[in-house]
PDB file of N, CA and C in Angstrom:
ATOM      1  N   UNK A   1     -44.980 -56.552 -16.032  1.00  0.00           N
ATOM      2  CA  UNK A   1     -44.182 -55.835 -17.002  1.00  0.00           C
ATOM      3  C   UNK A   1     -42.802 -55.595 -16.384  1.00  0.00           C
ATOM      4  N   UNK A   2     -41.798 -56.156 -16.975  1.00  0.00           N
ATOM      5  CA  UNK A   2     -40.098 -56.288 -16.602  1.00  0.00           C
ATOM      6  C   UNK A   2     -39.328 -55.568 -17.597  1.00  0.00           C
ATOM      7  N   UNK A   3     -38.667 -54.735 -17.103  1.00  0.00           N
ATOM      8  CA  UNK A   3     -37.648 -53.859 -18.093  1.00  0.00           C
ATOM      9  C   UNK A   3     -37.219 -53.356 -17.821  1.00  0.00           C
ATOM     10  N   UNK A   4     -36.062 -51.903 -17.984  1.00  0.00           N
ATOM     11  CA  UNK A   4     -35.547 -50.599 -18.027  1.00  0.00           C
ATOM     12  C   UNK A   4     -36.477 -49.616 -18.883  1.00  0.00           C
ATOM     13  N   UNK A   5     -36.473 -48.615 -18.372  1.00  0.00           N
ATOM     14  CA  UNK A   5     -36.893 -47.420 -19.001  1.00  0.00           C
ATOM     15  C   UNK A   5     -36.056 -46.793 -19.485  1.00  0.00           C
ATOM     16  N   UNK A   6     -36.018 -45.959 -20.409  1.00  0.00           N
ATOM     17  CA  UNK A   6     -35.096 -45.114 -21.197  1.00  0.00           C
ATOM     18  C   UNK A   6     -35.351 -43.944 -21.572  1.00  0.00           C
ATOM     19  N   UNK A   7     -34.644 -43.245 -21.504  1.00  0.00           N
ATOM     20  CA  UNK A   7     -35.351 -41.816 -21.577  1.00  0.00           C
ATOM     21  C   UNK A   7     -33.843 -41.058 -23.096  1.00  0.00           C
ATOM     22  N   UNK A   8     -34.651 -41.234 -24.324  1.00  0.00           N
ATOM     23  CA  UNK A   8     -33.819 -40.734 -25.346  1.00  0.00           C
ATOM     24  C   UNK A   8     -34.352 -39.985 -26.164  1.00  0.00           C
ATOM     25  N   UNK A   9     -33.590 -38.542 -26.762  1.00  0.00           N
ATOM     26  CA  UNK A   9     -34.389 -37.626 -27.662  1.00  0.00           C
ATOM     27  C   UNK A   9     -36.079 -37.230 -27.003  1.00  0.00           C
ATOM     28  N   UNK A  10     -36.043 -36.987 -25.557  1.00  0.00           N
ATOM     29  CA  UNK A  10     -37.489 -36.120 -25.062  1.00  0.00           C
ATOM     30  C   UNK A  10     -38.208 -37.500 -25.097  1.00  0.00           C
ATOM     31  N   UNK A  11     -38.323 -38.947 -25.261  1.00  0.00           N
ATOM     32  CA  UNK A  11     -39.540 -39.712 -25.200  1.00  0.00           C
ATOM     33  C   UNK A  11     -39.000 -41.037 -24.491  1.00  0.00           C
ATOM     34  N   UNK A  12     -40.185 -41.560 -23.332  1.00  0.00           N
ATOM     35  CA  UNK A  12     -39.363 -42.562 -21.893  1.00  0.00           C
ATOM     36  C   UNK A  12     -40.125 -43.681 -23.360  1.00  0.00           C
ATOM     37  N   UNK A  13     -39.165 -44.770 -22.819  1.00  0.00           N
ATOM     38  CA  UNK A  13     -39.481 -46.176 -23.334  1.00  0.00           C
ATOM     39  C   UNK A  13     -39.324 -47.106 -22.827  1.00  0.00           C
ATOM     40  N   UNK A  14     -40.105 -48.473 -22.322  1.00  0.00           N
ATOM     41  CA  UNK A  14     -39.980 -49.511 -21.629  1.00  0.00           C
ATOM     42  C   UNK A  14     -38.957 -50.372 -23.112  1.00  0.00           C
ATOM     43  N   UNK A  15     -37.846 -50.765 -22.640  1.00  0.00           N
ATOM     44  CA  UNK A  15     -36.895 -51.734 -22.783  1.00  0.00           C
ATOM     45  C   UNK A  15     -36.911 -52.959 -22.284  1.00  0.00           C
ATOM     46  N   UNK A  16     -37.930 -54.350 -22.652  1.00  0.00           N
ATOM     47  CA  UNK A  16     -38.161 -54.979 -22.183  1.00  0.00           C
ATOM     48  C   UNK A  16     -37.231 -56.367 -21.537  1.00  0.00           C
ATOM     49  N   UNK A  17     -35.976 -56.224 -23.007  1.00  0.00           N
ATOM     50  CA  UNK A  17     -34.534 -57.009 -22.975  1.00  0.00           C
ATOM     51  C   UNK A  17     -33.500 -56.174 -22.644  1.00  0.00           C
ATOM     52  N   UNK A  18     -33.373 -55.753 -21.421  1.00  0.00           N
ATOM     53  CA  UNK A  18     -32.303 -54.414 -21.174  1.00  0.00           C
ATOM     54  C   UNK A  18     -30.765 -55.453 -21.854  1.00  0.00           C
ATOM     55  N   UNK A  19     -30.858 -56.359 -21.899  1.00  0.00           N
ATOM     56  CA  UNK A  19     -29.422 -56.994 -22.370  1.00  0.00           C
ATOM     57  C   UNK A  19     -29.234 -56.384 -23.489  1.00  0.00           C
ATOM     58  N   UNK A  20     -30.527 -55.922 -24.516  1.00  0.00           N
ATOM     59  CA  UNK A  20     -29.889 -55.630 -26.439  1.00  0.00           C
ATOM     60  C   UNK A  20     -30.096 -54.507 -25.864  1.00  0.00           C
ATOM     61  N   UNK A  21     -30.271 -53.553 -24.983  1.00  0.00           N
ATOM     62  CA  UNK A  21     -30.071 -51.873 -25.112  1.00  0.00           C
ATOM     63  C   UNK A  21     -28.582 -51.574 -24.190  1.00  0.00           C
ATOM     64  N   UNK A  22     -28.088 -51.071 -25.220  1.00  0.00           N
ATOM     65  CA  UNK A  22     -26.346 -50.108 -24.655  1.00  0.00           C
ATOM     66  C   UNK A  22     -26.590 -48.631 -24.603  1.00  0.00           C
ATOM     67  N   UNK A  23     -26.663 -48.077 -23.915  1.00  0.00           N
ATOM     68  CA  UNK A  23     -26.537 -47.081 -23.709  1.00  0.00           C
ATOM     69  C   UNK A  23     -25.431 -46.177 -24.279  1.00  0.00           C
ATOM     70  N   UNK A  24     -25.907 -44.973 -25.071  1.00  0.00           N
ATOM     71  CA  UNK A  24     -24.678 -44.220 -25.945  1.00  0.00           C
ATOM     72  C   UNK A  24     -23.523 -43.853 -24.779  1.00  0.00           C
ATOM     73  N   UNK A  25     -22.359 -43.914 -25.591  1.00  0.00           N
ATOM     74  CA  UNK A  25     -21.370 -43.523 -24.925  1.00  0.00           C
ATOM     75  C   UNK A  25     -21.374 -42.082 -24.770  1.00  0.00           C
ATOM     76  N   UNK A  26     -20.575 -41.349 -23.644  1.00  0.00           N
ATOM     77  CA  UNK A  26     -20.642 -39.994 -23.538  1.00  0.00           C
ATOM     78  C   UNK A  26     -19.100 -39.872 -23.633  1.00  0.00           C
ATOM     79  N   UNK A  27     -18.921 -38.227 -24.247  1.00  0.00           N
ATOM     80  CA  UNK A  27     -17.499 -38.011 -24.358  1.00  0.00           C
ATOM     81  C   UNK A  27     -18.376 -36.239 -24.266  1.00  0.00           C
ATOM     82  N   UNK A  28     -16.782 -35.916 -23.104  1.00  0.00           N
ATOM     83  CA  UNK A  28     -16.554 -34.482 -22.731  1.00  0.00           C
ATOM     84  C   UNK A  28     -15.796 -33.643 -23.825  1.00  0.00           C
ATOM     85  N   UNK A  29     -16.316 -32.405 -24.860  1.00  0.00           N
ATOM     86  CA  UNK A  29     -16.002 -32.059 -26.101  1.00  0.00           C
ATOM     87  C   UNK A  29     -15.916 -30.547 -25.022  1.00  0.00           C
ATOM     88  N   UNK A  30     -14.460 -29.879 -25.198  1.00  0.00           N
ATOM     89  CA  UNK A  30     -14.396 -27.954 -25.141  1.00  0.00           C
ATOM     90  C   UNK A  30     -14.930 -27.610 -26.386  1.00  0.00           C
ATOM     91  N   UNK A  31     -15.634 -26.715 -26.166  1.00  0.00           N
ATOM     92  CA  UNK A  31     -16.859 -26.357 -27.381  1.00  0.00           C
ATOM     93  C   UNK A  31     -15.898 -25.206 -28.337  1.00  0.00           C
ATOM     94  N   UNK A  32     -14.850 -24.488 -27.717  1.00  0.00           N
ATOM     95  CA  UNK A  32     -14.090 -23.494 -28.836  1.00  0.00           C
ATOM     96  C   UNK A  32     -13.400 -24.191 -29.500  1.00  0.00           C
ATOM     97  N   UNK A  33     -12.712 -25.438 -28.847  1.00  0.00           N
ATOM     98  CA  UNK A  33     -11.747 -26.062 -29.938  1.00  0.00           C
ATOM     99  C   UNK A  33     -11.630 -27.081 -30.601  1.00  0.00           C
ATOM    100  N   UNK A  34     -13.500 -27.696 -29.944  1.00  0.00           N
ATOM    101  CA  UNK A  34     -14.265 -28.911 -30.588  1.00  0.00           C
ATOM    102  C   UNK A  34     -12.822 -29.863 -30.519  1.00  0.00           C
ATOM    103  N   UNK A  35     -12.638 -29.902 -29.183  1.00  0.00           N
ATOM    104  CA  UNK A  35     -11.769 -31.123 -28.656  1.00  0.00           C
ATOM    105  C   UNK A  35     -11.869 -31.893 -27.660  1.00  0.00           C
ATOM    106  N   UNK A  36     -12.461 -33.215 -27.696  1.00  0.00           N
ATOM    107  CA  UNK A  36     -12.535 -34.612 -27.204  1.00  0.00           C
ATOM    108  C   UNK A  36     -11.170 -34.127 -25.783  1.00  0.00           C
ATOM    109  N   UNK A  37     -12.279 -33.951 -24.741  1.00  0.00           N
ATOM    110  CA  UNK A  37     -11.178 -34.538 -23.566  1.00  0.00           C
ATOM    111  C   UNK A  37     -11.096 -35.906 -23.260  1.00  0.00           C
ATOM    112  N   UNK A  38      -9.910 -36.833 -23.437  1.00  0.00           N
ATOM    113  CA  UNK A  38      -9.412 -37.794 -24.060  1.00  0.00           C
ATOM    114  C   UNK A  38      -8.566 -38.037 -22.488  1.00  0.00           C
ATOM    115  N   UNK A  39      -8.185 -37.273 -21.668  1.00  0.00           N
ATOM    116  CA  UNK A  39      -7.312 -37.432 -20.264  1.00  0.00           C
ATOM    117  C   UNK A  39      -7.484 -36.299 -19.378  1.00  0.00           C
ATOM    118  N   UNK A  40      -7.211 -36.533 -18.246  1.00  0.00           N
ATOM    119  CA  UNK A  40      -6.926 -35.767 -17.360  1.00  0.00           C
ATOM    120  C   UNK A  40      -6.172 -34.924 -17.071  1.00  0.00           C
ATOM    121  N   UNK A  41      -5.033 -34.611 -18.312  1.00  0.00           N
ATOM    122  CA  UNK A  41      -4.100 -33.459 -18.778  1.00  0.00           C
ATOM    123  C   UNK A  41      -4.570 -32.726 -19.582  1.00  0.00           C
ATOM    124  N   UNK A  42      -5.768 -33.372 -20.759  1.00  0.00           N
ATOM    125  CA  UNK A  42      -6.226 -32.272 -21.673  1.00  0.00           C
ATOM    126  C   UNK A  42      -7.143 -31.453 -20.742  1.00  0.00           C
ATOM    127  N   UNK A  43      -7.551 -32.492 -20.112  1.00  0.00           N
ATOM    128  CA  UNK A  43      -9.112 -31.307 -19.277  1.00  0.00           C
ATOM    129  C   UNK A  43      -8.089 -30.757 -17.892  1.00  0.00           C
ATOM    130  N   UNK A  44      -7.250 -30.543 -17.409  1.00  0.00           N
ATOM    131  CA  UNK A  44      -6.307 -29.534 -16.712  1.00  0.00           C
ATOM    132  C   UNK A  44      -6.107 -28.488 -17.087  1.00  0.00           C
ATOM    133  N   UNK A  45      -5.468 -28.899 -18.358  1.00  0.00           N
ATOM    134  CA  UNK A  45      -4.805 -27.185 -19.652  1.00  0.00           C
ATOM    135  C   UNK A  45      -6.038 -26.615 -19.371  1.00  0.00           C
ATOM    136  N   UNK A  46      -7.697 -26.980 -19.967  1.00  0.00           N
ATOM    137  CA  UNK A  46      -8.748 -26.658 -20.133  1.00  0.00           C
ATOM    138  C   UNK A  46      -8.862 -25.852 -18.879  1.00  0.00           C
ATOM    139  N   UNK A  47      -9.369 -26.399 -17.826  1.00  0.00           N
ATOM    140  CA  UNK A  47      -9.811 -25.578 -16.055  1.00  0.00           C
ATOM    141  C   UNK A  47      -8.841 -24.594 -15.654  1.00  0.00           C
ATOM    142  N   UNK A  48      -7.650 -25.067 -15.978  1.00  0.00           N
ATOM    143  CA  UNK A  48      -6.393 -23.892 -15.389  1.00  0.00           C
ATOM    144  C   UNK A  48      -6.573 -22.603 -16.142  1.00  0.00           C
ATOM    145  N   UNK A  49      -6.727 -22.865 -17.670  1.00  0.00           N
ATOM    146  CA  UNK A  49      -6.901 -21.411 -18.892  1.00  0.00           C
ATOM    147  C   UNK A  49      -8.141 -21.104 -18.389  1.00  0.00           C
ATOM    148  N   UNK A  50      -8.930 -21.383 -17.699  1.00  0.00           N
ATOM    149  CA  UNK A  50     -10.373 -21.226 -17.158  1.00  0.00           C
ATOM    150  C   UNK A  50     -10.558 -20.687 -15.806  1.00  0.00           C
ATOM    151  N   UNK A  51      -9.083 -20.624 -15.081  1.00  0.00           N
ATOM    152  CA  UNK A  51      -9.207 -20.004 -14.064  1.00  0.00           C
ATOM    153  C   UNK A  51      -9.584 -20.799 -12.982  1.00  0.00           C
ATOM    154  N   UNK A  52      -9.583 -22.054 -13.090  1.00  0.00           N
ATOM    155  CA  UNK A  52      -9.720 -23.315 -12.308  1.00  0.00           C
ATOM    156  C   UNK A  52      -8.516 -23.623 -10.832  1.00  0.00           C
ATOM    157  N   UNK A  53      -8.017 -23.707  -9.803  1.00  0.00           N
ATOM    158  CA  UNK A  53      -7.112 -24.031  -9.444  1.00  0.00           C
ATOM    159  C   UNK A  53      -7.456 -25.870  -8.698  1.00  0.00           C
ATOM    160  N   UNK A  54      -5.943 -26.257  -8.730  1.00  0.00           N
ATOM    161  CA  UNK A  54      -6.103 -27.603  -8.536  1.00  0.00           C
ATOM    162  C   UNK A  54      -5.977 -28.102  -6.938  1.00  0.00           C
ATOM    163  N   UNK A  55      -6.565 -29.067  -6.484  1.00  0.00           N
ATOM    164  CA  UNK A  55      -6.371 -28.814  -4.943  1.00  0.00           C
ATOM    165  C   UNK A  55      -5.795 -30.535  -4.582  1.00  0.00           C
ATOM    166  N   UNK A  56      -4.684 -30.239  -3.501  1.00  0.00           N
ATOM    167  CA  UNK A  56      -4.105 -31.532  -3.413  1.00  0.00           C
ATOM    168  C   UNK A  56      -4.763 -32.223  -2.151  1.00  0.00           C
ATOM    169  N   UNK A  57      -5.688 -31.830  -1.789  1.00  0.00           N
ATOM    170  CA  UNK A  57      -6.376 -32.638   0.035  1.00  0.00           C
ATOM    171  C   UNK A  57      -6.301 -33.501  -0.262  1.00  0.00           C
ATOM    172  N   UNK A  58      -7.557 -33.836  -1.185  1.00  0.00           N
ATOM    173  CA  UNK A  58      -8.156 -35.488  -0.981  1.00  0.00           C
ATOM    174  C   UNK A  58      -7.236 -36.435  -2.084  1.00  0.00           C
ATOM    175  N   UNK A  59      -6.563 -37.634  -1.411  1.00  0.00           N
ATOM    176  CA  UNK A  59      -5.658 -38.330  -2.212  1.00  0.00           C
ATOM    177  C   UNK A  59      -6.614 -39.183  -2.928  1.00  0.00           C
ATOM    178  N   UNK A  60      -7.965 -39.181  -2.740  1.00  0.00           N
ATOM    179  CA  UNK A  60      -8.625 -39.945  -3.669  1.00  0.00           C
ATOM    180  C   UNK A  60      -9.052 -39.994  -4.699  1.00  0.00           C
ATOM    181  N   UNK A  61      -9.275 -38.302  -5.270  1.00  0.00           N
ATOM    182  CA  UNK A  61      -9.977 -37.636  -6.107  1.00  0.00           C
ATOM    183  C   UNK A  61      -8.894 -36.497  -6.597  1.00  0.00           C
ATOM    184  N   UNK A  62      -9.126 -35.793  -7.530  1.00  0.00           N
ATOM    185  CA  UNK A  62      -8.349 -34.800  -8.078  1.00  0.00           C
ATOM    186  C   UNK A  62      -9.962 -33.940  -8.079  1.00  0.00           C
ATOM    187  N   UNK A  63      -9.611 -32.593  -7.423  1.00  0.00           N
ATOM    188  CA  UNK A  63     -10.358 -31.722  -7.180  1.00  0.00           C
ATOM    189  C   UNK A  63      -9.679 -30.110  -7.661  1.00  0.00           C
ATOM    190  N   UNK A  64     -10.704 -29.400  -8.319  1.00  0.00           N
ATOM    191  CA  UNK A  64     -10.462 -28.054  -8.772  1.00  0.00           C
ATOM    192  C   UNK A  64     -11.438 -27.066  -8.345  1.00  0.00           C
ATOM    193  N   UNK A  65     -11.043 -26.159  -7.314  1.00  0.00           N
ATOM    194  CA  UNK A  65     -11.545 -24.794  -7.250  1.00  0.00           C
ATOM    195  C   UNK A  65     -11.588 -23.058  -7.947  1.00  0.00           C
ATOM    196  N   UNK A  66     -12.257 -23.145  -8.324  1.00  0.00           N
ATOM    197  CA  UNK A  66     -12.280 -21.114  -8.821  1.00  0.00           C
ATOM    198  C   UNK A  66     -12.921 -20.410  -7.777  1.00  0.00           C
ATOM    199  N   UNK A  67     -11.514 -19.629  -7.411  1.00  0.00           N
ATOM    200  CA  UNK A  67     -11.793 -18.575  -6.646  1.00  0.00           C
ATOM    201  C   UNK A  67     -13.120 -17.695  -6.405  1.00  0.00           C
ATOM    202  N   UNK A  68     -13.055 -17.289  -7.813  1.00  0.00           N
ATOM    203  CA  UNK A  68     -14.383 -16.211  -8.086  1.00  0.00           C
ATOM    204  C   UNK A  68     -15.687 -16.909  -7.708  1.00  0.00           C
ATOM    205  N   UNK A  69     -15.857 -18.220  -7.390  1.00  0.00           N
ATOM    206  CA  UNK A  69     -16.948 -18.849  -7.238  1.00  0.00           C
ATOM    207  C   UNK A  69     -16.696 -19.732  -5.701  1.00  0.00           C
ATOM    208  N   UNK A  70     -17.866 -20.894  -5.370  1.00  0.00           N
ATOM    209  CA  UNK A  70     -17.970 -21.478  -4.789  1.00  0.00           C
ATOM    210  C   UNK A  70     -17.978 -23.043  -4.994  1.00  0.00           C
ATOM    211  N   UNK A  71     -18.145 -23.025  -6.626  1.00  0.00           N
ATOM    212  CA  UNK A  71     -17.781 -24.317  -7.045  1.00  0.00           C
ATOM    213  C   UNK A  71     -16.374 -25.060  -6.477  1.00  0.00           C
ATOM    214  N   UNK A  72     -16.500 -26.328  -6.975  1.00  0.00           N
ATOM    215  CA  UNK A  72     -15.759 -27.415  -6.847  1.00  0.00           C
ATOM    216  C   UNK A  72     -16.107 -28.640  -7.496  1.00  0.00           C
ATOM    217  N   UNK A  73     -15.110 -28.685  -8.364  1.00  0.00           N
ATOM    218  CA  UNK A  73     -15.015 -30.178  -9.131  1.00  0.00           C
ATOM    219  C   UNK A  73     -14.391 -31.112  -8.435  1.00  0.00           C
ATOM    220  N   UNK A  74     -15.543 -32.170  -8.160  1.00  0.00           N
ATOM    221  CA  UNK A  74     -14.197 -33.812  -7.541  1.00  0.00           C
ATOM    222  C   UNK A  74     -14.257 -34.802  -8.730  1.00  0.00           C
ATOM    223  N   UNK A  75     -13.352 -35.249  -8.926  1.00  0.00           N
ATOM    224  CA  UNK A  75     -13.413 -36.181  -9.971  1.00  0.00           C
ATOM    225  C   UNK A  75     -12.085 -37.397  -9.195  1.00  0.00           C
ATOM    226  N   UNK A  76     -13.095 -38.988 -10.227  1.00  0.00           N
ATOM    227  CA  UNK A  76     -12.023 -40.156  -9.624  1.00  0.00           C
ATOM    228  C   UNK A  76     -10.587 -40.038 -10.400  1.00  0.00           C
ATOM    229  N   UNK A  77      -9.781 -40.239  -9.603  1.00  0.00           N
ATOM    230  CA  UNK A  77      -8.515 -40.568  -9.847  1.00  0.00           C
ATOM    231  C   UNK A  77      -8.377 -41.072 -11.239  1.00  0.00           C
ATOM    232  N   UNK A  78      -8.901 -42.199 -10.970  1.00  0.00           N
ATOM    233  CA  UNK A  78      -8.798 -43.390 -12.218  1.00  0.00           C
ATOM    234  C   UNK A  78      -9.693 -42.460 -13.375  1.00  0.00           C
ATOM    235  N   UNK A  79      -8.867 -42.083 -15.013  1.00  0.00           N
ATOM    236  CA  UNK A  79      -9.648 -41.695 -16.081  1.00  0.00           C
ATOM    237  C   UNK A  79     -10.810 -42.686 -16.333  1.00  0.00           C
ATOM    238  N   UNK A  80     -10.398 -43.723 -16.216  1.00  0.00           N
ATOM    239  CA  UNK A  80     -11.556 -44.953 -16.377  1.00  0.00           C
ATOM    240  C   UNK A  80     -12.565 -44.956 -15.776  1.00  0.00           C
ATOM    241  N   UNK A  81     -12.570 -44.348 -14.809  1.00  0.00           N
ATOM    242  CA  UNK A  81     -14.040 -43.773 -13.809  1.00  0.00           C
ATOM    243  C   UNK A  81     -14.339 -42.978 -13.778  1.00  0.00           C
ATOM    244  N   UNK A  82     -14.091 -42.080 -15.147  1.00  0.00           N
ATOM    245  CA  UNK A  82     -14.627 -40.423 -15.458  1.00  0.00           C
ATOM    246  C   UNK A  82     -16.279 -40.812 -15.769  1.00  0.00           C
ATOM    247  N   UNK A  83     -17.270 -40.296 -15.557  1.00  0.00           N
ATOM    248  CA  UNK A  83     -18.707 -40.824 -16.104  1.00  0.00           C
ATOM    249  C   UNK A  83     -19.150 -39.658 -16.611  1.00  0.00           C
ATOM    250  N   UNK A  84     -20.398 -39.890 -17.398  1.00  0.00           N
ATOM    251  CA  UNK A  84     -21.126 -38.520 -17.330  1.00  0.00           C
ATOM    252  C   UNK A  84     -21.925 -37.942 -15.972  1.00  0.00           C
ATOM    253  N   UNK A  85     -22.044 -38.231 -15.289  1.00  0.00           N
ATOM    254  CA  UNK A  85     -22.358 -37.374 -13.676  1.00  0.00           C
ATOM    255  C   UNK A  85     -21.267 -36.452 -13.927  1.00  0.00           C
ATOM    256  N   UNK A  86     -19.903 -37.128 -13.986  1.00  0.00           N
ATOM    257  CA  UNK A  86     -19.067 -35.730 -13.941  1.00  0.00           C
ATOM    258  C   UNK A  86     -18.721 -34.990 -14.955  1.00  0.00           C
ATOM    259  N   UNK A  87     -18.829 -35.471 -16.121  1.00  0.00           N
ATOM    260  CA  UNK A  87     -19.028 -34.354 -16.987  1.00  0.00           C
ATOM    261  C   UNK A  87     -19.916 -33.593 -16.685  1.00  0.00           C
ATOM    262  N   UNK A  88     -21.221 -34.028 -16.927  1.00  0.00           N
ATOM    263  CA  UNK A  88     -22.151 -33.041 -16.846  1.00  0.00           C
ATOM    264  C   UNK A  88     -21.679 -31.782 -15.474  1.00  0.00           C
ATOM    265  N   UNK A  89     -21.017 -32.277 -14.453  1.00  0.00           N
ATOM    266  CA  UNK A  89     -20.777 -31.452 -13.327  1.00  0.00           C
ATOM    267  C   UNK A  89     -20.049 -30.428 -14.080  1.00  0.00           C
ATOM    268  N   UNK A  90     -18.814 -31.148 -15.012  1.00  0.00           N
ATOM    269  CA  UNK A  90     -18.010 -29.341 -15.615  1.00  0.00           C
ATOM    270  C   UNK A  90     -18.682 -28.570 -16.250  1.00  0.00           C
ATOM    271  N   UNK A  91     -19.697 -29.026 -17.246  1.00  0.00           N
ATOM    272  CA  UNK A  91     -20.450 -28.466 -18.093  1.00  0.00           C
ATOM    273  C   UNK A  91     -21.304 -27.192 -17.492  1.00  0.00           C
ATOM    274  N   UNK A  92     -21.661 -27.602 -16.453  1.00  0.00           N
ATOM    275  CA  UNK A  92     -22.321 -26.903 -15.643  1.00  0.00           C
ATOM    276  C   UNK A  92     -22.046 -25.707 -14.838  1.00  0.00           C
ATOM    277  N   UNK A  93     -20.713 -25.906 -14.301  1.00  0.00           N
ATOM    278  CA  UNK A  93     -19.736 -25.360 -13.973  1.00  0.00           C
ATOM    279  C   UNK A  93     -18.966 -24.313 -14.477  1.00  0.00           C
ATOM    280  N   UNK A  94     -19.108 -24.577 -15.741  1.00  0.00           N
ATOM    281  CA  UNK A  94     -18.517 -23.930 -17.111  1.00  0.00           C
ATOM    282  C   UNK A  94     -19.437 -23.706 -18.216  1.00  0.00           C
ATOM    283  N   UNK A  95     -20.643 -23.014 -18.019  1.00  0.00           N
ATOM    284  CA  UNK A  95     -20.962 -22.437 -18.773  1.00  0.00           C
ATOM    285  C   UNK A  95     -20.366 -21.791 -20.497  1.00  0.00           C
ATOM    286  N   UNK A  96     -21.020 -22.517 -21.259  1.00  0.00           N
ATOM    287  CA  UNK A  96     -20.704 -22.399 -22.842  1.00  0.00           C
ATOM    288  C   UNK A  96     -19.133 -22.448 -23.269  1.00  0.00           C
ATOM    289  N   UNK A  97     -18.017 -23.482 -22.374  1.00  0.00           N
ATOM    290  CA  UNK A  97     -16.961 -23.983 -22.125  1.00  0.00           C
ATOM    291  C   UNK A  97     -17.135 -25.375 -23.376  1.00  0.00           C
ATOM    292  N   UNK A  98     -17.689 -26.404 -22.237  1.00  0.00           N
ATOM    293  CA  UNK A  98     -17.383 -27.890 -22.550  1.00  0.00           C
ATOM    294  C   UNK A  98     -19.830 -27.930 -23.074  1.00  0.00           C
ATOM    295  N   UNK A  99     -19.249 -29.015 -23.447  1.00  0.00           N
ATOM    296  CA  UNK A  99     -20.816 -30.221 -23.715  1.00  0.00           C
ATOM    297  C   UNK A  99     -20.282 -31.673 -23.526  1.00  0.00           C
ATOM    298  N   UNK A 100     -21.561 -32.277 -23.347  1.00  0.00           N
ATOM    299  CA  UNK A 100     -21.206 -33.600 -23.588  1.00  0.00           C
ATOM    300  C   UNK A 100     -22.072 -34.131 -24.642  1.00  0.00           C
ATOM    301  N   UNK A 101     -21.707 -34.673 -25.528  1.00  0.00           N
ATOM    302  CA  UNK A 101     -21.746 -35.636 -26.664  1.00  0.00           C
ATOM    303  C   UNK A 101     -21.990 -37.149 -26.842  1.00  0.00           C
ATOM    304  N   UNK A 102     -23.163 -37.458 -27.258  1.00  0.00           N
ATOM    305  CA  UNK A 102     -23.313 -38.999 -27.288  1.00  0.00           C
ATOM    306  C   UNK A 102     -21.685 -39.621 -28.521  1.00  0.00           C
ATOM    307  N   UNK A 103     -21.526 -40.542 -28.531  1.00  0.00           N
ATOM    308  CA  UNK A 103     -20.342 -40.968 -29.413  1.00  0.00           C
ATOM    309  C   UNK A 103     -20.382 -42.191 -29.656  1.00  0.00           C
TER     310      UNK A 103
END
């Protein structure tokens, strides 16, 4: 037995032609203003009004700390290499802030 497994809506499924299964796209939505973070300037405005600060160390990554906490967001440079790993990391981070959204 050859496939991918899938795990969608609570139930795993063997995918036996992983070529015809695409996986839903994910998009990072701020839940007050039900707005699509679309760049790395919309989701800035977002973390900074959030009390987020931005940190310049690592030239590889764009990274944000809040004081009040111990968190830390790293995220890639490139928007094109935003994934859901890192969404889900703000989401998390930010409690009843952001979700992520199949699309």
């Amino acid at each position: 037995m050859s496939g991918v497994w899938v795990f969608k809506n609570g139930v795993v499924r063997l995918v036996e032609n992983p070529g015809e299964y695409q996986a839903a796209r994910k998009m990072l939505i701020h839940v007050r203003t039900n707005e699509a973070i679309t760049s790395y300037a919309v989701l800035e405005r977002k973390l900074m009004a959030l009390g987020w600060e931005r940190y310049y160390d690592e030239p590889e990554l764009l990274q944000y700390h809040k004081r009040s906490t111990v968190h830390l967001i790293s995220l890639p440079r490139d928007f094109n290499k935003f994934r859901s790993m890192h969404m889900y990391d703000i989401v998390v981070k930010n409690r009843n802030e952001f979700e992520v959204r199949d699309i």
